[in-house]
Protein backbone atom coordinates (compact mmCIF):
# COMPACT_ATOMS: atom_id res chain seq x y z
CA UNK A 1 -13.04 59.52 -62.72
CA UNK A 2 -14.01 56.10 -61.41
CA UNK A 3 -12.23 52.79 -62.80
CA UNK A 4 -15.10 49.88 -63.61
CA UNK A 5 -13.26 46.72 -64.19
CA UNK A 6 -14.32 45.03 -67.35
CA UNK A 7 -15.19 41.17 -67.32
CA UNK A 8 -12.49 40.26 -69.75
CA UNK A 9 -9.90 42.13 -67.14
CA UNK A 10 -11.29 40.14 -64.45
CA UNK A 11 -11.46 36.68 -66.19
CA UNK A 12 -7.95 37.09 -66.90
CA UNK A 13 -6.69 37.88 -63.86
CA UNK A 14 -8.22 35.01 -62.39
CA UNK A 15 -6.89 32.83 -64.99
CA UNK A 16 -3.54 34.22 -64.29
CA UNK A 17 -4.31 33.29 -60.63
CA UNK A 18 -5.05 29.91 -61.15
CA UNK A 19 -2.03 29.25 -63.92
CA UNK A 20 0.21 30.35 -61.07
CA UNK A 21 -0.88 28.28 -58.20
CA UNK A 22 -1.34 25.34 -61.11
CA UNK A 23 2.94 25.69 -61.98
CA UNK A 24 3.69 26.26 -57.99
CA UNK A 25 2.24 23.21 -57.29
CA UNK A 26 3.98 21.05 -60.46
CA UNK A 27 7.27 22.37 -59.69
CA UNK A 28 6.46 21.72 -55.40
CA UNK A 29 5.26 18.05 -56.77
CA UNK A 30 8.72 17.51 -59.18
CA UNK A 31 11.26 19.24 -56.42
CA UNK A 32 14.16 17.17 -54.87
CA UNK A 33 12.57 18.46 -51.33
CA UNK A 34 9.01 19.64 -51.89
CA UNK A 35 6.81 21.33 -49.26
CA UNK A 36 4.14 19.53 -47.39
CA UNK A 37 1.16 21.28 -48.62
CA UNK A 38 -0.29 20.29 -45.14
CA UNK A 39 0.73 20.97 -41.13
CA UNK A 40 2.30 17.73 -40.13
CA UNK A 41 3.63 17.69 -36.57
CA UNK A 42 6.75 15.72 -35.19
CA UNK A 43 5.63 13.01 -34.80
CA UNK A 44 3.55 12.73 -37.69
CA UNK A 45 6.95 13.31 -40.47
CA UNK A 46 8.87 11.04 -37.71
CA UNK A 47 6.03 8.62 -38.30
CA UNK A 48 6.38 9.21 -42.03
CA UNK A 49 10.03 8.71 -41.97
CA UNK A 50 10.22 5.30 -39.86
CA UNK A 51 7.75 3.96 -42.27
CA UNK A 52 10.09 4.99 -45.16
CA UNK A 53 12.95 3.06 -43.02
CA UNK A 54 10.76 -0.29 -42.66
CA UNK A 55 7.64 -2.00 -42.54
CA UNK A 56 7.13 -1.96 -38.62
CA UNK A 57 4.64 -1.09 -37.03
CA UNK A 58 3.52 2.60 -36.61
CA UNK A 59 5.05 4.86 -33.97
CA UNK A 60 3.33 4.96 -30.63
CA UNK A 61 3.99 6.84 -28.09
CA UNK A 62 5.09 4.76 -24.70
CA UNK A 63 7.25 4.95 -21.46
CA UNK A 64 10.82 4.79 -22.23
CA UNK A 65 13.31 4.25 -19.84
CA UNK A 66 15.52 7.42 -18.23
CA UNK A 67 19.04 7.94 -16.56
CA UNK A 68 20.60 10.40 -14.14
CA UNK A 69 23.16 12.50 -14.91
CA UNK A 70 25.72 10.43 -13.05
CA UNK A 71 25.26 7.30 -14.78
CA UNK A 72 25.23 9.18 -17.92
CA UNK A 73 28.41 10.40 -17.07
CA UNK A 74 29.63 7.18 -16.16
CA UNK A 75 28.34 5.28 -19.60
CA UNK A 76 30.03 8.44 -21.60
CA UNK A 77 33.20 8.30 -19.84
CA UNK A 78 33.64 4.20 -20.03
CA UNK A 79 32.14 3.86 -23.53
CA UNK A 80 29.89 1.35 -22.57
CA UNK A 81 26.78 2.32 -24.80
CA UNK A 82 26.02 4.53 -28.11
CA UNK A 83 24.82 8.15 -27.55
CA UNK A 84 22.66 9.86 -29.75
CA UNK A 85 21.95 13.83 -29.60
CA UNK A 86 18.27 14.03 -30.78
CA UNK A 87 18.68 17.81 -31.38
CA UNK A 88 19.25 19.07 -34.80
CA UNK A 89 22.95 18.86 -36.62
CA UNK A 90 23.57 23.20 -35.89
CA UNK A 91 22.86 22.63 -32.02
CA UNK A 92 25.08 19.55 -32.63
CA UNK A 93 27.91 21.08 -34.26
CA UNK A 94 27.80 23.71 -31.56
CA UNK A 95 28.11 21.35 -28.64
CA UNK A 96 27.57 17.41 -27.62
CA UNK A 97 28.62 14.76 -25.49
CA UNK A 98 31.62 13.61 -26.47
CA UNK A 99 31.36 10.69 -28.63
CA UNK A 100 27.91 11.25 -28.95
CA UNK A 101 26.40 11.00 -32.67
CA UNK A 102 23.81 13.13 -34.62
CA UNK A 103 20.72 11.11 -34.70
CA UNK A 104 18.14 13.98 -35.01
CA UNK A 105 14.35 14.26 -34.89
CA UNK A 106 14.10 17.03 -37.35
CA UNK A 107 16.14 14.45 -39.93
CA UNK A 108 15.24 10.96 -38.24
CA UNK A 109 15.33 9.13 -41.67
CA UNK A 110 18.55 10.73 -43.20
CA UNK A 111 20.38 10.55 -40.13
CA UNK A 112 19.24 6.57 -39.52
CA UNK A 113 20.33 5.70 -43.09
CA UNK A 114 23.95 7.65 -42.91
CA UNK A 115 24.58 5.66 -39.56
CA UNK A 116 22.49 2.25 -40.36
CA UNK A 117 25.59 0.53 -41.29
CA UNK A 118 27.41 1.11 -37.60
CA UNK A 119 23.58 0.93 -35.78
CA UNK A 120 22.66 -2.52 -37.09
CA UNK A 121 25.50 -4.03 -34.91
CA UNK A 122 24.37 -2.43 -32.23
CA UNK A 123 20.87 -3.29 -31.68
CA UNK A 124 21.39 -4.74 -28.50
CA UNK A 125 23.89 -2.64 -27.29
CA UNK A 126 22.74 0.34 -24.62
CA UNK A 127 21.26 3.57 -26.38
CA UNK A 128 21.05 6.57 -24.69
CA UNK A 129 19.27 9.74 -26.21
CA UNK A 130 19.34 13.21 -24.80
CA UNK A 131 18.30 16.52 -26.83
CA UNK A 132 18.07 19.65 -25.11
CA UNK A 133 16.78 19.17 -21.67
CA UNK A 134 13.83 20.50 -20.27
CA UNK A 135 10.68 20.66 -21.86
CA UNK A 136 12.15 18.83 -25.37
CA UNK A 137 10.77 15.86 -25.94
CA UNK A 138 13.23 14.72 -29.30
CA UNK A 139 14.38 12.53 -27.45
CA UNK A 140 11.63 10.31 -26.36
CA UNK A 141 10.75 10.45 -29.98
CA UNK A 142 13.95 9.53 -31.52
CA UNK A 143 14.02 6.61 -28.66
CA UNK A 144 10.69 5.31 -29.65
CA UNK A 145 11.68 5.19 -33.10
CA UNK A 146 14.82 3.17 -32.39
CA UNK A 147 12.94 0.42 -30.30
CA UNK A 148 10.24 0.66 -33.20
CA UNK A 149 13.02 -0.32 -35.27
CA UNK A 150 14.29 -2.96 -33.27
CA UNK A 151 16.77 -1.50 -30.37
CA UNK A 152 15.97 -3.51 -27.42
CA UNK A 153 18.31 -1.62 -24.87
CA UNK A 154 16.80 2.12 -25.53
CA UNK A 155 17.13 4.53 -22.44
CA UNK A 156 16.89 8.68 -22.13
CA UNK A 157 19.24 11.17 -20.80
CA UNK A 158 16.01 13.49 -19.17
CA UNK A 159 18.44 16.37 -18.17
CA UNK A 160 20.16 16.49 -22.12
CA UNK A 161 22.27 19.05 -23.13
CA UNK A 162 21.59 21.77 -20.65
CA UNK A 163 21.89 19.62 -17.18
CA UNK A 164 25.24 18.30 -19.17
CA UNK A 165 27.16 21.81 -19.77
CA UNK A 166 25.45 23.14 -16.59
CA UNK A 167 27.44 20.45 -14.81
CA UNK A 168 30.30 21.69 -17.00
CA UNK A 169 31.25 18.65 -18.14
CA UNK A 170 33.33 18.08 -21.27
CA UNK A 171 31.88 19.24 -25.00
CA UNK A 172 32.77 18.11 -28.29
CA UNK A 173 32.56 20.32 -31.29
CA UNK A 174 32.09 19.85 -34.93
């Protein structure tokens, strides 16, 4: 015994189809955090984000300055400029520079506007950024976006997190 579909069976299946995708995408569209409904890359929701923040102009990609380890070091130790950890707030919570404060890419915007009050002051006081290390590139992002929004003394921390515990030097938690 072979099953033939009828028309009617198939007509409403496909309306079926299309009422679901129809009520995923109103409830996506009405969510307090809806999903992109296209691939956007880093820099691309960074990009999105800083515009959000102001009215600059839009994220490029240029040379930022970079430290050494032993002048980070030294700038930790003494105080003398604001660190940011570019990596996200569970790698944060695990382990930072001490003193260092949670300026993520993943959540550039929310992160800006939590600490905008205590950055403003600071706009021409000596940023450093780190994130991971390595290959990561965070924080050359989260750098750019800071001199996009008007930092003028923006450096990077190359080595980030992993030349900093490998030297085991101090870590803050929480």
């Amino acid at each position: 015994m072979s099953f033939k579909p009828r028309a009617q069976d198939i007509i409403g299946a496909v309306a079926l189809m299309f009422a679901s995708i129809l009520t995923g995408l109103v409830l996506n569209h009405f969510s307090s955090s809806p999903l992109a409904l296209a691939y956007r890359s880093p820099e691309q929701r960074l990009q999105t984000e800083l515009a959000e923040l102001v009215a600059g102009p839009p994220l490029q990609s240029f040379p930022v300055a970079t430290i050494g380890l032993d002048e980070f070091r030294r700038m930790a130790e003494a105080k003398t400029a604001v660190i940011f950890d570019a990596r996200a707030s569970v790698y944060y919570r695990q382990g930072h520079v001490p003193g260092a404060l949670n300026l993520s890419r993943e959540d550039f915007g929310q992160d800006y506007l939590r600490l905008r009050a205590a950055l403003e002051k600071d706009k021409n006081s000596p940023i450093v950024v780190y994130c991971s290390g390595g290959t990561c590139h965070d924080s050359k992002m989260v750098a750019q976006a800071l001199t996009s929004l008007g930092f003028t003394r923006v450096r990077i921390f190359p080595g980030g997190w992993e030349a900093w515990s490998a030297a085991g030097l101090p870590a803050q938690r929480g």
